[in-house]
Protein backbone atom coordinates (compact mmCIF):
# COMPACT_ATOMS: atom_id res chain seq x y z
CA UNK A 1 23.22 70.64 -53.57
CA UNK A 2 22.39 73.09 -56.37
CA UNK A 3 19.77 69.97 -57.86
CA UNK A 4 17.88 70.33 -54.83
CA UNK A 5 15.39 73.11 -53.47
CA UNK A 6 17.19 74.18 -50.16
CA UNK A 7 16.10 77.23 -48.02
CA UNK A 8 19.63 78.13 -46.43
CA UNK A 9 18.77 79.81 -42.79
CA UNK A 10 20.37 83.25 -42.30
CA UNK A 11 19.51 82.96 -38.62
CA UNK A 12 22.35 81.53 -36.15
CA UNK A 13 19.59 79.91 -34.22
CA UNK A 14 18.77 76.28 -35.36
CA UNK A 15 20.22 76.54 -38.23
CA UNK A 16 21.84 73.21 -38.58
CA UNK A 17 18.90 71.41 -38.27
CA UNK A 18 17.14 73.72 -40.76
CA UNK A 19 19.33 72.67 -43.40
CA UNK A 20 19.91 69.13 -42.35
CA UNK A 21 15.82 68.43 -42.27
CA UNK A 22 15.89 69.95 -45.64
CA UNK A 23 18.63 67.43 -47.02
CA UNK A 24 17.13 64.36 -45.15
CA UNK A 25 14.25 64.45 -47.66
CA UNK A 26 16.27 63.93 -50.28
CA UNK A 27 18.70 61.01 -48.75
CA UNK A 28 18.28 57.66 -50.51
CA UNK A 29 19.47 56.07 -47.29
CA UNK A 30 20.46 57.24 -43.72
CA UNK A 31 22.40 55.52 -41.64
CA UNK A 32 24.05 55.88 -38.05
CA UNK A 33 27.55 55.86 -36.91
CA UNK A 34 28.53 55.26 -33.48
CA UNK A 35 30.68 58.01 -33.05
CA UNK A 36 30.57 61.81 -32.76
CA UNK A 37 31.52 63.49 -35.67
CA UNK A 38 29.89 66.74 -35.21
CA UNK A 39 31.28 68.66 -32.55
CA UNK A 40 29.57 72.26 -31.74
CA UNK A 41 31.36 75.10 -29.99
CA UNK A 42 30.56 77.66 -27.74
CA UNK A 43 31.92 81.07 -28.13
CA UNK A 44 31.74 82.72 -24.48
CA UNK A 45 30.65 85.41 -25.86
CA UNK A 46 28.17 84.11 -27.81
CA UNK A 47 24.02 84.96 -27.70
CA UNK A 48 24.01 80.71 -27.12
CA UNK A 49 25.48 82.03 -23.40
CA UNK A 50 23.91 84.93 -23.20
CA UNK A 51 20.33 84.96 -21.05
CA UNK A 52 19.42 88.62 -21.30
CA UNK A 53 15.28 89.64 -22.26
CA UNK A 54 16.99 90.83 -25.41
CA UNK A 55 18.89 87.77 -26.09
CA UNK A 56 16.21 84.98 -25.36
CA UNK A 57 13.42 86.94 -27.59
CA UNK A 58 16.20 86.91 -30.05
CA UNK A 59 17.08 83.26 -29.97
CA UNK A 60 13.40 82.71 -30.23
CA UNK A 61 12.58 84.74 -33.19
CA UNK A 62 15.95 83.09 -35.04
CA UNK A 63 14.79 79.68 -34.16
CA UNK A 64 11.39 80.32 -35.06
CA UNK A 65 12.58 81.55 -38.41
CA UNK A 66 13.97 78.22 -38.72
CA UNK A 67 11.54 76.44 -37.57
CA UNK A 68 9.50 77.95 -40.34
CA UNK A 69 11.93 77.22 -42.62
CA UNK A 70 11.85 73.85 -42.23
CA UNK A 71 7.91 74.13 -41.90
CA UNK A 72 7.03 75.29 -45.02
CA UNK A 73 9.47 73.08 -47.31
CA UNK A 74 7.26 70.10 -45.80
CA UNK A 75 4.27 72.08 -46.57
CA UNK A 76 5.69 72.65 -49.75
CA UNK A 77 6.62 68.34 -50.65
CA UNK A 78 3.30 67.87 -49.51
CA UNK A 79 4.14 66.15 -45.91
CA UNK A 80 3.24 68.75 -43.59
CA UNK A 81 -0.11 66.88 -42.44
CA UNK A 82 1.95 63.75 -42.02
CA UNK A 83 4.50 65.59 -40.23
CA UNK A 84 2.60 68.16 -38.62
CA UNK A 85 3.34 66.32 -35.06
CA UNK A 86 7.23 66.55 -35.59
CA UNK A 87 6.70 70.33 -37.05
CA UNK A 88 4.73 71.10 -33.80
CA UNK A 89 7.70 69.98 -31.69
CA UNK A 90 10.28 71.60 -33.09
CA UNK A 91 7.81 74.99 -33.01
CA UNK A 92 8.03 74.06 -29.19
CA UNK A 93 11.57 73.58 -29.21
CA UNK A 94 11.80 77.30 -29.89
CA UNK A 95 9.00 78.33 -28.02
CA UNK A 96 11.20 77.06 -25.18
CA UNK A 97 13.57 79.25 -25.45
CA UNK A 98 11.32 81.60 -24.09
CA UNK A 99 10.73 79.63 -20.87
CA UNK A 100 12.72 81.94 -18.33
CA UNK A 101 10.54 85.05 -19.50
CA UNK A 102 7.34 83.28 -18.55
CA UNK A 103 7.88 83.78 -14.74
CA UNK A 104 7.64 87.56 -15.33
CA UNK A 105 3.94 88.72 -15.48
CA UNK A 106 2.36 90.63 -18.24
CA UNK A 107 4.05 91.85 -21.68
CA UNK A 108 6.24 88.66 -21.46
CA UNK A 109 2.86 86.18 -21.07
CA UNK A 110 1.49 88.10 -23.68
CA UNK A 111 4.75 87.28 -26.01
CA UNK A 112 4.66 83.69 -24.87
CA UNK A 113 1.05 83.69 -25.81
CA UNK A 114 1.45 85.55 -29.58
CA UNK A 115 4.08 82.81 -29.93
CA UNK A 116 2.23 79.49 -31.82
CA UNK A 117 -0.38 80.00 -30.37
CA UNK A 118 -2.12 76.59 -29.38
CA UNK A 119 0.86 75.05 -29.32
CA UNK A 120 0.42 73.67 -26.05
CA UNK A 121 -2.63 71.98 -26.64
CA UNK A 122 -1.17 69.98 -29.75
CA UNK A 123 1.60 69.12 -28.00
CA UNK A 124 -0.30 67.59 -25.01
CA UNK A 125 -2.59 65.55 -27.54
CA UNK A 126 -0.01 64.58 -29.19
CA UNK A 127 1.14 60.91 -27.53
CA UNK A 128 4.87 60.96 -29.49
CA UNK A 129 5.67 63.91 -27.04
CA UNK A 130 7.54 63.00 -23.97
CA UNK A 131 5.30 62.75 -20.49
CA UNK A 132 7.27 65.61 -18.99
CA UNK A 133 6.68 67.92 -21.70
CA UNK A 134 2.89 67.36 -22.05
CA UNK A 135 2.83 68.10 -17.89
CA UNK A 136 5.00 70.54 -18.12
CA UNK A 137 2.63 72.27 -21.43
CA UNK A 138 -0.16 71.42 -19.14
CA UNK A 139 0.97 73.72 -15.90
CA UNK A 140 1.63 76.72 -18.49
CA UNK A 141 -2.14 76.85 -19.78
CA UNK A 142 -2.92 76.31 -16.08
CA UNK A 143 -0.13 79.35 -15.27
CA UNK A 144 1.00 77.04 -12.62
CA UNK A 145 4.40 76.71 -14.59
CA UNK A 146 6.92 78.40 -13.47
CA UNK A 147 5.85 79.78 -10.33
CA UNK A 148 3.67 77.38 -8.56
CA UNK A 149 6.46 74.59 -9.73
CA UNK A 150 8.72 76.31 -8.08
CA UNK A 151 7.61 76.44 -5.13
CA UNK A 152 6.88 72.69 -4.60
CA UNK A 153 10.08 72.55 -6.53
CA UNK A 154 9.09 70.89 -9.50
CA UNK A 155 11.13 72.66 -11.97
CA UNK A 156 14.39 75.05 -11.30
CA UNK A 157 13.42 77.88 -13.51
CA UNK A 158 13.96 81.31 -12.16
């Protein structure tokens, strides 16, 4: 590992896939075993389980760290236009993690909005991302996501 430029994470959030996208680039070959090797566990009281305000606009700023992370060593091998799809999704993947706040009018739109913003609209031109998430990117610029959802129960986000 010390041959290689790697950006280790020092946020919990996403971290395993910040350093494994790192390594990837440098892999001669990948390949794919049936079987699980990787297991992941859950402390109970871990901020995975915890779905506080604090707590989700923590696991959003770690993964976004990460995300950036991961963001700017493409930039950096010279990739990030060809990846910039892939880069956008994973921005969204943490972005997401703000989801429950959304529901709540105000300073917590306002954070969802500071966050990438324009996200949504490169994720619903972009045709590799799945049908639900373009719809569901879609109802948030329309603010019809969570609330309106909801109520013709769409979605199951409180």
């Amino acid at each position: 590992l010390q041959q290689y430029t790697i950006t280790f994470p020092t946020q919990p959030m996403g971290e395993d896939s910040a350093i494994t996208l790192q390594l990837a680039y440098y892999c001669k070959k990948i390949v794919h075993i049936d079987q699980a090797l990787y297991f992941y566990f859950q402390r109970p009281g871990s901020i995975v389980n915890n779905s506080s305000t604090e707590s989700l606009i923590k696991k959003f700023q770690q993964a976004s760290d990460n995300s950036g992370i991961v963001r700017r060593f493409y930039e950096q091998k010279g990739m990030g236009a060809q990846l910039k799809d892939a880069l956008n999704f994973m921005d969204f993947s943490a972005k997401m993690l703000l989801l429950p706040l959304l529901g709540r009018k105000g300073y917590y739109r306002k954070i969802w909005n500071s966050a990438f913003p324009g996200l949504e609209y490169r994720i619903i031109k972009d045709s590799h991302s799945p049908r639900k998430i373009r719809l569901k990117c879609l109802m948030i610029i329309l603010h019809l996501y969570p609330g309106v959802t909801n109520k013709i129960r769409l979605t199951h986000c409180k």
